[in-house]
N, C-alpha and C. Protein backbone atom coordinates (compact mmCIF):
# COMPACT_ATOMS: atom_id res chain seq x y z
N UNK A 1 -8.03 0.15 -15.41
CA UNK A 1 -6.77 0.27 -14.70
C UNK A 1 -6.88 1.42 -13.70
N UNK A 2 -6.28 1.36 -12.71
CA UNK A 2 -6.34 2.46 -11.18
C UNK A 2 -5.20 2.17 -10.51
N UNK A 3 -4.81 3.67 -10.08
CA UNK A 3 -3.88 3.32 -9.16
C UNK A 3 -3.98 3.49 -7.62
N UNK A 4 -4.05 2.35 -7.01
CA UNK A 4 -4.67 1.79 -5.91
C UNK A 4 -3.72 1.91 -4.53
N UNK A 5 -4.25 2.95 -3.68
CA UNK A 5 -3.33 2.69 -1.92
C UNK A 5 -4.23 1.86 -1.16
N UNK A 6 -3.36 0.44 -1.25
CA UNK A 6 -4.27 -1.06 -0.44
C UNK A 6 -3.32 -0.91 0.40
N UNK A 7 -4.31 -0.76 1.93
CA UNK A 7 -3.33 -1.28 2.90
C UNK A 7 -4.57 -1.15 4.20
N UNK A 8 -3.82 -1.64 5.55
CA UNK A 8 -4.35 -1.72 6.58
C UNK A 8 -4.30 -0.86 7.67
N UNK A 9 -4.92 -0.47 8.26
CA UNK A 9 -5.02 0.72 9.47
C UNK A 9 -5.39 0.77 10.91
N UNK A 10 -4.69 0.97 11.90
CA UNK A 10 -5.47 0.95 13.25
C UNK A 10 -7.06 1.39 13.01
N UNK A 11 -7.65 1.20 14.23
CA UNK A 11 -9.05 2.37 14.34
C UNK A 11 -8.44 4.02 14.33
N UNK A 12 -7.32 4.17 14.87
CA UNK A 12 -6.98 5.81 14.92
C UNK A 12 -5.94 6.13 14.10
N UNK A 13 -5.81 5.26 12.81
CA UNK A 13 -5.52 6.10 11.90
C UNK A 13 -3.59 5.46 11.51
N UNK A 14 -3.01 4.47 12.42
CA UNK A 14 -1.82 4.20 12.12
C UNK A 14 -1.83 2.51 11.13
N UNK A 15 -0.49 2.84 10.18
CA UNK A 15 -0.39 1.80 9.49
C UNK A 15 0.44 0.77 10.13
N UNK A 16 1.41 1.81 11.05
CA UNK A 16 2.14 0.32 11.84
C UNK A 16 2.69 1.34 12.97
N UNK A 17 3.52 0.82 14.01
CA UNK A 17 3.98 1.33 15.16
C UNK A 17 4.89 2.46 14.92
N UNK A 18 5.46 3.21 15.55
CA UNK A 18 6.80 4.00 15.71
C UNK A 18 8.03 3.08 15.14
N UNK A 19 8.22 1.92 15.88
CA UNK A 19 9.02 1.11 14.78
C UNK A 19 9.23 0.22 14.10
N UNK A 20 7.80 0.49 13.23
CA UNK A 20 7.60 0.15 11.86
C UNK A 20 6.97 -1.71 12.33
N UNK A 21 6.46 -1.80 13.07
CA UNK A 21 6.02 -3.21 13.59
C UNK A 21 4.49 -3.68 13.42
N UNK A 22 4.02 -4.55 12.96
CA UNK A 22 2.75 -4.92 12.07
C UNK A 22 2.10 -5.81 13.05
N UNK A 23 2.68 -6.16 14.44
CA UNK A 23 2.53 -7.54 14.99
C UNK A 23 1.21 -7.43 15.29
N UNK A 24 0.49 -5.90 15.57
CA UNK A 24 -0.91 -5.78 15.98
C UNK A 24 -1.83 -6.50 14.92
N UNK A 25 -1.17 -6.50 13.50
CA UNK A 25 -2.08 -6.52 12.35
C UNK A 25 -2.51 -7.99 12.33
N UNK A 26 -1.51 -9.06 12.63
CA UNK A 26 -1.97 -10.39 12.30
C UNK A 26 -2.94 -10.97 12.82
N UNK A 27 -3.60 -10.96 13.91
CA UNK A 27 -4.05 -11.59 15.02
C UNK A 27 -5.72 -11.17 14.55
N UNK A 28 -5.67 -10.03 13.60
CA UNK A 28 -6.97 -9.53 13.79
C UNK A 28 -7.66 -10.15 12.50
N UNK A 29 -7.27 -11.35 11.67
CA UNK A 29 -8.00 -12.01 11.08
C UNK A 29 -7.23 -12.68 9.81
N UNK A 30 -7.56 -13.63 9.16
CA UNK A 30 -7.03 -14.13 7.74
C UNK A 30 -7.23 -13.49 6.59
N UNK A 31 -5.94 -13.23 6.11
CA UNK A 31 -6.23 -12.45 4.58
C UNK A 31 -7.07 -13.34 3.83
N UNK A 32 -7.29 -14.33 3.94
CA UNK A 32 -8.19 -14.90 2.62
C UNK A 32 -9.45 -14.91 2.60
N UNK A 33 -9.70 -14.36 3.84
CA UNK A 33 -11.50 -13.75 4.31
C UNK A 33 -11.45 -12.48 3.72
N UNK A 34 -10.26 -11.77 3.07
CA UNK A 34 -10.64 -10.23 2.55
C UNK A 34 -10.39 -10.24 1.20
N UNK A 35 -10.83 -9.13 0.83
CA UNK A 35 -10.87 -8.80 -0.62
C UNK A 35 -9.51 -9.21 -1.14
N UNK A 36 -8.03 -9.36 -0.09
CA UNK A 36 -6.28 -9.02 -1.00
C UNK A 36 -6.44 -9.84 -1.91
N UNK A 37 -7.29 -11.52 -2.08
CA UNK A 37 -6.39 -12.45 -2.90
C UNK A 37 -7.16 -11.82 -4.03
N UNK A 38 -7.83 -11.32 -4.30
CA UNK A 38 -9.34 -11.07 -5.96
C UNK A 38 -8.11 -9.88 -6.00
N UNK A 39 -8.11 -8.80 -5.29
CA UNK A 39 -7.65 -7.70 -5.47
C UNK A 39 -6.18 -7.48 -5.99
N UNK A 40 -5.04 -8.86 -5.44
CA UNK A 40 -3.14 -8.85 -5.92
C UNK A 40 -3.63 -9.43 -7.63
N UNK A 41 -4.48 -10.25 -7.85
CA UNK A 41 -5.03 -10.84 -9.33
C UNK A 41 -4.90 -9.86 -10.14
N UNK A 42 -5.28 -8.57 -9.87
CA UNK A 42 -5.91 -7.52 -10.42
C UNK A 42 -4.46 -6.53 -10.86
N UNK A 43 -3.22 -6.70 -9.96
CA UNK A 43 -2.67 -5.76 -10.33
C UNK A 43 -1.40 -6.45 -10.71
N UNK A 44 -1.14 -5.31 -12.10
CA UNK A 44 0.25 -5.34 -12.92
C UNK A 44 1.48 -4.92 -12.35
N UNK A 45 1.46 -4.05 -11.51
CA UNK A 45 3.47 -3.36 -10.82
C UNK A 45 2.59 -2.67 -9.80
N UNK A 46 3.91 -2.60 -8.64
CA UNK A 46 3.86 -2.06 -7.39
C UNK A 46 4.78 -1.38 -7.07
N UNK A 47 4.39 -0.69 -6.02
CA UNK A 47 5.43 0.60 -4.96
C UNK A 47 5.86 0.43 -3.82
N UNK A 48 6.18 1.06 -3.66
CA UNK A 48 6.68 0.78 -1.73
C UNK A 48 7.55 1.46 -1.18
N UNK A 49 7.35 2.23 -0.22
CA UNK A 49 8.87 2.96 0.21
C UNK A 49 9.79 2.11 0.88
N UNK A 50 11.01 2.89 1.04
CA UNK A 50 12.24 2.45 1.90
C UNK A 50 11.72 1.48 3.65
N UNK A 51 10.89 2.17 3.82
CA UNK A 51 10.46 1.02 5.50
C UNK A 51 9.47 -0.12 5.07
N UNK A 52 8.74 -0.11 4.01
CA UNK A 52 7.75 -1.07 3.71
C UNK A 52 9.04 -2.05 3.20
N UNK A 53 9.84 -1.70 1.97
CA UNK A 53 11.06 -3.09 1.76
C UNK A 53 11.56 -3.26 3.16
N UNK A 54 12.09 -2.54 3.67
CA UNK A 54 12.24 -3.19 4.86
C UNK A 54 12.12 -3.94 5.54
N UNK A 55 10.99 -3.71 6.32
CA UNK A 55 9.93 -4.50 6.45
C UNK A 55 9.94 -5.81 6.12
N UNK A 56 9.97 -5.93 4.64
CA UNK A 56 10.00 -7.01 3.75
C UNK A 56 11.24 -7.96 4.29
N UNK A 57 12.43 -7.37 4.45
CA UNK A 57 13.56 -7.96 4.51
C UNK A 57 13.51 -8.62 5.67
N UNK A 58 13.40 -7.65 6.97
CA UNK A 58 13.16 -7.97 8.45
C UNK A 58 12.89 -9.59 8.26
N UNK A 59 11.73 -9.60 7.59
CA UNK A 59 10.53 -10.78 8.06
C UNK A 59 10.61 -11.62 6.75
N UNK A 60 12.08 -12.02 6.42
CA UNK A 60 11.52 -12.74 4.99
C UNK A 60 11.53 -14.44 5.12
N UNK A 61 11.83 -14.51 6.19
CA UNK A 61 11.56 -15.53 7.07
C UNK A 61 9.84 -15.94 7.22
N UNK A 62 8.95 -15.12 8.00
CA UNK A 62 7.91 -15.15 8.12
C UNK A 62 7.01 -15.26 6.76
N UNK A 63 7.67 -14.23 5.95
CA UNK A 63 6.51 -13.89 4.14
C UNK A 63 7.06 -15.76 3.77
N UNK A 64 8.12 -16.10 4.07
CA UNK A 64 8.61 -17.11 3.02
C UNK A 64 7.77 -18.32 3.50
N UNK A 65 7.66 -18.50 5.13
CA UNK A 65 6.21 -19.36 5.48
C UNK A 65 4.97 -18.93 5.21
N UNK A 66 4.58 -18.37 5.31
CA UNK A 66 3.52 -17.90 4.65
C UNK A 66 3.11 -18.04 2.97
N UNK A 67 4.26 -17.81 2.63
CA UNK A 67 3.46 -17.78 1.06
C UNK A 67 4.44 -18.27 -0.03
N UNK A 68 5.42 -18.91 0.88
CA UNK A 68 6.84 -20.04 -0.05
C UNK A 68 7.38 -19.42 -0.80
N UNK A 69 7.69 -18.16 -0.15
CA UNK A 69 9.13 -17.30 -0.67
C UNK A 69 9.21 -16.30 -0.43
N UNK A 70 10.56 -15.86 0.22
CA UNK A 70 10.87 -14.22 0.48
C UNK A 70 10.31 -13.23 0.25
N UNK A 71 10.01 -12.99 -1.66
CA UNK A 71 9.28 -11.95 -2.05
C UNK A 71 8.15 -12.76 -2.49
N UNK A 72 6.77 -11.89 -2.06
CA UNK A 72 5.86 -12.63 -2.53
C UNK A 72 5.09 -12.22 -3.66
N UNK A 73 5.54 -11.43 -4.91
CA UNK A 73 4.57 -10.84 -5.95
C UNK A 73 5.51 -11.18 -6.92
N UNK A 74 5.03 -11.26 -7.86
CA UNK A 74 5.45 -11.69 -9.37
C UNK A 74 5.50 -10.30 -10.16
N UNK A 75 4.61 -9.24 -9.63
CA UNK A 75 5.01 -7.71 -10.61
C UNK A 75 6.36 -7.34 -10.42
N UNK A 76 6.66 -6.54 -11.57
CA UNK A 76 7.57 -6.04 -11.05
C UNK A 76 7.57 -4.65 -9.73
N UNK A 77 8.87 -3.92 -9.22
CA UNK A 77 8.38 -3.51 -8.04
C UNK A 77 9.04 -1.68 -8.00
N UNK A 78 8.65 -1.29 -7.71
CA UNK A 78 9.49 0.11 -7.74
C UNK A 78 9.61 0.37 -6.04
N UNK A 79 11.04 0.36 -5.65
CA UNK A 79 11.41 1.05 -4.14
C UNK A 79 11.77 2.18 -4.08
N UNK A 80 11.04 3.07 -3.52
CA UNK A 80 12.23 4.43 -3.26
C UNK A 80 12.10 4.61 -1.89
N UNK A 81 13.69 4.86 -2.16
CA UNK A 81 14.58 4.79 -1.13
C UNK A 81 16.03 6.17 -1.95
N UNK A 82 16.67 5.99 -0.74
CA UNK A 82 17.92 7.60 -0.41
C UNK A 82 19.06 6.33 -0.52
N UNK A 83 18.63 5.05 -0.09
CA UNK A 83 20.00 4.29 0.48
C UNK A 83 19.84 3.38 -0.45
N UNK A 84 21.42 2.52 -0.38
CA UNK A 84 21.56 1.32 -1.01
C UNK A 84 20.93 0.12 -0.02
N UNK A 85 20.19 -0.66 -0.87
CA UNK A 85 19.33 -1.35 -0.18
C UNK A 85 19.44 -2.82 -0.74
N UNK A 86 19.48 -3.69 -0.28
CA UNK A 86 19.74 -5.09 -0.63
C UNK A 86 19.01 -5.73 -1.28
N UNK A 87 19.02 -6.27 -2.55
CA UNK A 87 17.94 -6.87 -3.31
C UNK A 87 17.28 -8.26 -2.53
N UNK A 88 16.08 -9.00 -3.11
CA UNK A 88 16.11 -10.23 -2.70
C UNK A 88 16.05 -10.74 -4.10
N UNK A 89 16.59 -11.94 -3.78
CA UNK A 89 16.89 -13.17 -4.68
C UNK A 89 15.25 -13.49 -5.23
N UNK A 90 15.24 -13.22 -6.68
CA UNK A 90 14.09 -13.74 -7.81
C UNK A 90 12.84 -12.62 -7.59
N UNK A 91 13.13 -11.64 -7.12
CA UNK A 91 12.42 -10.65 -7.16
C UNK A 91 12.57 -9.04 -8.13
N UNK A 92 11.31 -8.65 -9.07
CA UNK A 92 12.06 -7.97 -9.97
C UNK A 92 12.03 -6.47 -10.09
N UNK A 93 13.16 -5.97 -9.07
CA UNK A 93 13.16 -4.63 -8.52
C UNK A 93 13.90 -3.47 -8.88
N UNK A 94 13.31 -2.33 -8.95
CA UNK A 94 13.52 -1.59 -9.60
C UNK A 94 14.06 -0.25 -8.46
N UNK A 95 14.90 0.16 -7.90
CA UNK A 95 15.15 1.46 -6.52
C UNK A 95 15.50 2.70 -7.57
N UNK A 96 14.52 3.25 -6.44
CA UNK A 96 14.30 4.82 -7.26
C UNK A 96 14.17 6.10 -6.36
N UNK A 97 14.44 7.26 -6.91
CA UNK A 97 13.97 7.97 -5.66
C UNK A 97 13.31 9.21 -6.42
N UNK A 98 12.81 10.76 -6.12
CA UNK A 98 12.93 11.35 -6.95
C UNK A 98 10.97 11.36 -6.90
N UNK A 99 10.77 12.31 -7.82
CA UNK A 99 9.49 12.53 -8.11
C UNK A 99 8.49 10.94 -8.89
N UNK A 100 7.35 11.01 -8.23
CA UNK A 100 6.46 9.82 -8.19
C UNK A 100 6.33 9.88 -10.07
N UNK A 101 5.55 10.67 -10.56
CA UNK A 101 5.44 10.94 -11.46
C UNK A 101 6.06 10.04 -12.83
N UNK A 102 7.01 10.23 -13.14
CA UNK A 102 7.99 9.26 -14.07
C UNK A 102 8.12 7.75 -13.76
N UNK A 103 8.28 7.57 -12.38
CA UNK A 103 7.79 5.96 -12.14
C UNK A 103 6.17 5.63 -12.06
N UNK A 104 5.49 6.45 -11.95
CA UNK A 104 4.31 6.18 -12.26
C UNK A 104 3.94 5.75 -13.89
N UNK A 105 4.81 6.52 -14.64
CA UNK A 105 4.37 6.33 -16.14
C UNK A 105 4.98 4.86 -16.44
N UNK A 106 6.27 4.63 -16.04
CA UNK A 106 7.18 3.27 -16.21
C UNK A 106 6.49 2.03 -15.55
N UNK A 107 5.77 2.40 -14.30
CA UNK A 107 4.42 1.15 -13.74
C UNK A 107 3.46 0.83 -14.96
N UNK A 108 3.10 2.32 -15.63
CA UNK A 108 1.97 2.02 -16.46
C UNK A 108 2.38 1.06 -17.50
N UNK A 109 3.29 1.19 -18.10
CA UNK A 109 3.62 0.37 -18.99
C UNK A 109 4.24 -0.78 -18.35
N UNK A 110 4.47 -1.29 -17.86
CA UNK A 110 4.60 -2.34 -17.18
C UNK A 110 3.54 -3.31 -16.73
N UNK A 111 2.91 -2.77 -16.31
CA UNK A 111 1.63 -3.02 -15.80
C UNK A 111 0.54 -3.75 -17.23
N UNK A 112 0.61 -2.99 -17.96
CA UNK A 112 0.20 -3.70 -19.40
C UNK A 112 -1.48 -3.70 -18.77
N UNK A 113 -2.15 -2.86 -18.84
CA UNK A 113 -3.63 -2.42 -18.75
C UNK A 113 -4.54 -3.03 -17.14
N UNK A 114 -3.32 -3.41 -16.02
CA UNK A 114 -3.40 -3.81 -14.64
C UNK A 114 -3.27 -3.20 -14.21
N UNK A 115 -3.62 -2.93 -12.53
CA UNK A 115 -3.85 -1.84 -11.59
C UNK A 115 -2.35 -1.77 -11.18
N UNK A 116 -2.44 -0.80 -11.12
CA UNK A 116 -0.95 -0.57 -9.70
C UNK A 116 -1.34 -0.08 -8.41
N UNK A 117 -0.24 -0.87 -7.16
CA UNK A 117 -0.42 -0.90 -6.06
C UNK A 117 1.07 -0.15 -5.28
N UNK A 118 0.10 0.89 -4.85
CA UNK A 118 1.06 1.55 -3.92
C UNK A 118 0.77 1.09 -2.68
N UNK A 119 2.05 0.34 -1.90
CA UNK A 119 1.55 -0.59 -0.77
C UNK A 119 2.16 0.05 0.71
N UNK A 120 2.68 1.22 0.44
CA UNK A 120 2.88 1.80 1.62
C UNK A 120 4.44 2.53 1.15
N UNK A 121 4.43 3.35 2.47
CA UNK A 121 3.48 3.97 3.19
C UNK A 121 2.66 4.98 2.79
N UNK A 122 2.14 5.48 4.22
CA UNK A 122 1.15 6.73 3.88
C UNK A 122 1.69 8.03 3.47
N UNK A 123 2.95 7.85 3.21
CA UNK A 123 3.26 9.39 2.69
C UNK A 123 3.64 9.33 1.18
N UNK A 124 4.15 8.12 0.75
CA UNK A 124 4.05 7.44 -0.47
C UNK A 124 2.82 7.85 -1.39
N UNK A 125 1.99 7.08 -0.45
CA UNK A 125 1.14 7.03 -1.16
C UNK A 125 0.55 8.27 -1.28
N UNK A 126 1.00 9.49 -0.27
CA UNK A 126 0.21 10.94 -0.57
C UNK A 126 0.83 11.32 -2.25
N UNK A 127 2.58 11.10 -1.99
CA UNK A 127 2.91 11.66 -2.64
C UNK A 127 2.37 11.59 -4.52
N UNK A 128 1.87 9.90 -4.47
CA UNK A 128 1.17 9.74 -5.80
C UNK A 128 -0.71 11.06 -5.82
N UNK A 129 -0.93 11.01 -4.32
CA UNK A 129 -2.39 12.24 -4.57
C UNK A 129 -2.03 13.05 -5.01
N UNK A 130 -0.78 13.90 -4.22
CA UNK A 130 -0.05 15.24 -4.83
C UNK A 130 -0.12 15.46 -6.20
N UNK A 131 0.55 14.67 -6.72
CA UNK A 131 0.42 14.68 -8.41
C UNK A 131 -0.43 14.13 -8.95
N UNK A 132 -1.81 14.22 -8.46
CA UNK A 132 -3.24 14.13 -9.08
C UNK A 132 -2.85 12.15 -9.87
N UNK A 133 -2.39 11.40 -9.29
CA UNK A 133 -2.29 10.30 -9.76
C UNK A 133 -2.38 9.01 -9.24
N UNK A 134 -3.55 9.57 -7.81
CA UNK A 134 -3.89 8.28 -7.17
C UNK A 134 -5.59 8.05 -7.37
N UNK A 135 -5.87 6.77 -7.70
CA UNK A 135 -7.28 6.56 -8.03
C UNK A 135 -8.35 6.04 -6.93
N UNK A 136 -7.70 5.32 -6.06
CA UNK A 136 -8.87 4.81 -5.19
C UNK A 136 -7.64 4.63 -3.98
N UNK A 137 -8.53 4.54 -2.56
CA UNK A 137 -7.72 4.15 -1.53
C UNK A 137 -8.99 2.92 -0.71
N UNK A 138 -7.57 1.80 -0.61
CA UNK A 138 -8.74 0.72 -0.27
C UNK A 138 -8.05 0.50 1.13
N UNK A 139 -9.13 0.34 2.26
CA UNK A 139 -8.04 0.58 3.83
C UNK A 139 -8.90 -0.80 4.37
N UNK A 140 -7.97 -1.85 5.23
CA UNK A 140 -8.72 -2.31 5.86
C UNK A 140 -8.55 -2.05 7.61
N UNK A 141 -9.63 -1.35 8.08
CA UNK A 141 -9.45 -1.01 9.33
C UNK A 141 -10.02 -1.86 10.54
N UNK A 142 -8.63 -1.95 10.67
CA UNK A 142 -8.72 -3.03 12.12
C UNK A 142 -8.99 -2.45 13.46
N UNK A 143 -9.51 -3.48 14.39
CA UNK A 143 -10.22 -3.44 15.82
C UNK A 143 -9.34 -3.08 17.13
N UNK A 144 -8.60 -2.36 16.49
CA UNK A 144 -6.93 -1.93 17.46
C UNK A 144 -7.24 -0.34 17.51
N UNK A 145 -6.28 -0.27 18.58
CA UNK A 145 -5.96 1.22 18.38
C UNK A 145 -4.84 1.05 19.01
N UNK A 146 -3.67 2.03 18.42
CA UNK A 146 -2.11 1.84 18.42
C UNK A 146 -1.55 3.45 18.97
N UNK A 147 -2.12 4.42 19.10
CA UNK A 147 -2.08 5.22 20.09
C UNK A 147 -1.12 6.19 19.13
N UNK A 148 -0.17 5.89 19.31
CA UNK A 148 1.06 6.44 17.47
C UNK A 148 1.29 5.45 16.71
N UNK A 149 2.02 5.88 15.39
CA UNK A 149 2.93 5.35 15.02
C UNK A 149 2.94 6.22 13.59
N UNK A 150 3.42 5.07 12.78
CA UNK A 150 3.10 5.54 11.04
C UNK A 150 1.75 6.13 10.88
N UNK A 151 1.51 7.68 10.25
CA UNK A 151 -0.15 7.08 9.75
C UNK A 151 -0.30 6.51 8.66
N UNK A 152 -1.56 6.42 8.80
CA UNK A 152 -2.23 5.82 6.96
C UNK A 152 -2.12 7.02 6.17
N UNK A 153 -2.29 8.18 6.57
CA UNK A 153 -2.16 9.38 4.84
C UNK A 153 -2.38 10.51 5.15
N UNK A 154 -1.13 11.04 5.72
CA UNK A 154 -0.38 12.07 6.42
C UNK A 154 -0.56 13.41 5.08
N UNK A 155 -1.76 13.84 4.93
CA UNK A 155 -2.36 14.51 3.99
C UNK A 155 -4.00 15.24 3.90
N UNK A 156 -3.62 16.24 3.62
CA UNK A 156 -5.46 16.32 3.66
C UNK A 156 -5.91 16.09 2.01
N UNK A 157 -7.06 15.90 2.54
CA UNK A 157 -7.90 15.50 1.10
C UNK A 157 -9.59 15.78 1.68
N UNK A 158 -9.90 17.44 1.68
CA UNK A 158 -10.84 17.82 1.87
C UNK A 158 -11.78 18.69 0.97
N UNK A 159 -10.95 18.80 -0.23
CA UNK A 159 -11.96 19.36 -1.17
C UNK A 159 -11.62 18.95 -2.68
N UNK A 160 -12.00 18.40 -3.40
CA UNK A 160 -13.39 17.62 -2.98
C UNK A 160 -13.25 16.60 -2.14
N UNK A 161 -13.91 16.17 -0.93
CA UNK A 161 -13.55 14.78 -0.45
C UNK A 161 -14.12 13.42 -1.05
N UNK A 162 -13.26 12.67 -0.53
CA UNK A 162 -12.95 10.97 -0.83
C UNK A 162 -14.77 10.73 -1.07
N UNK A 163 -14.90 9.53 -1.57
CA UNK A 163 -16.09 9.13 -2.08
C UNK A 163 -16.28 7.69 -2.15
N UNK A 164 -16.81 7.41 -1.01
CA UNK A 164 -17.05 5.91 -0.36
C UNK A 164 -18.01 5.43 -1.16
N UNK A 165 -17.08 4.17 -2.19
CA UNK A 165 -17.79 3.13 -2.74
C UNK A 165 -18.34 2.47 -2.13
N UNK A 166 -18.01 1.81 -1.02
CA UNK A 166 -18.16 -0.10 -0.83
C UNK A 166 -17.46 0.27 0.72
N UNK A 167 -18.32 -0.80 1.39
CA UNK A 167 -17.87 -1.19 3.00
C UNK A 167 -18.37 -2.68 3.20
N UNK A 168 -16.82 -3.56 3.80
CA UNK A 168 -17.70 -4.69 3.96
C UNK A 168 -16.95 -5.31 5.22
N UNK A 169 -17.85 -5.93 6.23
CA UNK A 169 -17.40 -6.74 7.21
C UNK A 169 -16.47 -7.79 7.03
N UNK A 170 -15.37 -8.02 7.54
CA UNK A 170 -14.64 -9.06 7.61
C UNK A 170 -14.42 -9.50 9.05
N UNK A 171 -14.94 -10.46 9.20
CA UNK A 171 -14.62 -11.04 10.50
C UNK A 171 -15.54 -10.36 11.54
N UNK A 172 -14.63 -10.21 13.29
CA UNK A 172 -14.81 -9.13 14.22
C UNK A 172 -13.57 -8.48 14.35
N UNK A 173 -12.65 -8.33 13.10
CA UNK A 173 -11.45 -7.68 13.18
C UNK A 173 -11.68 -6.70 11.72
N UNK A 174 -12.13 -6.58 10.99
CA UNK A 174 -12.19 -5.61 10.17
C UNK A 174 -13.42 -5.24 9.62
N UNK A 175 -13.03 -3.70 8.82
CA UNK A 175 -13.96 -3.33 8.32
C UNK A 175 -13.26 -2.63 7.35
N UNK A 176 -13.29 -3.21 5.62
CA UNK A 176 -13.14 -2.80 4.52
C UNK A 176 -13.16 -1.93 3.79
N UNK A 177 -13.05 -1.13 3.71
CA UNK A 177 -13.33 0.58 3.07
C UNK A 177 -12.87 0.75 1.55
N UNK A 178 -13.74 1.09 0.93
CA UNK A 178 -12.92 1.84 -0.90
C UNK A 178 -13.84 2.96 -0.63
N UNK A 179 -12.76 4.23 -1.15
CA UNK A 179 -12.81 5.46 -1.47
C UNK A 179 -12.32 5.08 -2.97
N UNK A 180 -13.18 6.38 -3.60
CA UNK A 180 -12.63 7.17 -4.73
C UNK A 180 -11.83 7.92 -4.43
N UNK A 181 -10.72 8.54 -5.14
CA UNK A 181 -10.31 9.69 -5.04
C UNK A 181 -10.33 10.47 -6.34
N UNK A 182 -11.63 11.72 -5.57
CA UNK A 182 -11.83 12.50 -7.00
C UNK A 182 -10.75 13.14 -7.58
N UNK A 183 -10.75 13.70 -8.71
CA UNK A 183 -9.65 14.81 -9.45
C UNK A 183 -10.03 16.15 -8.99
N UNK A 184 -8.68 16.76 -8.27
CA UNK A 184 -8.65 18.03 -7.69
C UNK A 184 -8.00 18.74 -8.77
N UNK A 185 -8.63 19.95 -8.80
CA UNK A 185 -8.01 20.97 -9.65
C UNK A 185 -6.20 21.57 -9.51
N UNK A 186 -5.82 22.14 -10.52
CA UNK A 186 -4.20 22.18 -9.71
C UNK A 186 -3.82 23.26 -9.04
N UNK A 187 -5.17 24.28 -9.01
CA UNK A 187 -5.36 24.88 -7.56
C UNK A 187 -5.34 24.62 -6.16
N UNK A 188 -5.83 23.54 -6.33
CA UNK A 188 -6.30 22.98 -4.71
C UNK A 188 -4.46 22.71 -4.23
């Protein structure tokens, strides 16, 4: 079991635009040429901040062609978010806000010996490094460059640094990345 930041990245480092727009991401190849479908198999409960549901909502139109329904995961889901936020219909969600930590333990058991996926964003997902409770970061970096926007992980992580498992070609639009992320002392 690991707790996993899967997600996608410009070449310079953004997860989506200034406002919050993915449209660069599609064009640059089929998810079923990448590791996501072996890799969503793998995991028990997920995360997400307030703009990633979003997100979700925006386009539930688009997820629902795509993959024959609004929400597309069967884990259950943890949102944090400040605001009241609109559920979707048959999806099993949990809004939270507050330190990562305690919903991290409530994923674990949930999760029942499956990975958890923190699916954005990049500050999210720092906030699980912060508290020494993120295990691997898997990025797929696309053939764009987006100039600003969101980054991928608005954080340093330079001592000890990340520890590149695995790199693999997908397409002429990506290139696959897993890091470790070692255990930092609670000095660092």
């Amino acid at each position: 079991m690991a707790t996993q930041y899967f997600t996608a990245t410009s070449l310079d480092g953004f997860i989506a635009t200034e406002d919050d727009s993915l449209d660069w991401l599609f064009p640059l190849g089929n998810v079923a040429d990448t590791s996501y479908p072996q890799f969503i198999k793998e995991v028990g409960a997920l995360t997400m901040g307030a703009s990633t549901y979003e997100w979700m909502l925006r386009h539930a139109d688009r997820v629902s062609a795509e993959t024959g329904s609004a929400w597309p995961y069967t884990q259950p889901t943890w949102v944090f978010t400040h605001r009241t936020l609109p559920a979707i219909a048959g999806a099993d969600l949990r809004f939270v806000q507050g330190d990562v930590r305690p919903v991290h333990a409530a994923m674990l058991q949930a999760a029942a010996g499956r990975n958890l996926w923190i699916v954005g964003g990049g500050d999210l997902a720092g906030q699980f490094a912060d508290a020494g409770l993120l295990d691997e970061i898997l990025v797929q970096v696309g053939s764009v460059t987006l100039g600003c926007g969101k980054p991928l992980f608005p954080r340093r992580l330079t001592q000890p640094p990340l520890q590149l498992q695995s790199v693999r070609q997908v397409g002429s639009g990506f290139a696959e990345l897993r890091y470790k992320v070692p255990r930092r002392d609670a000095a660092s």
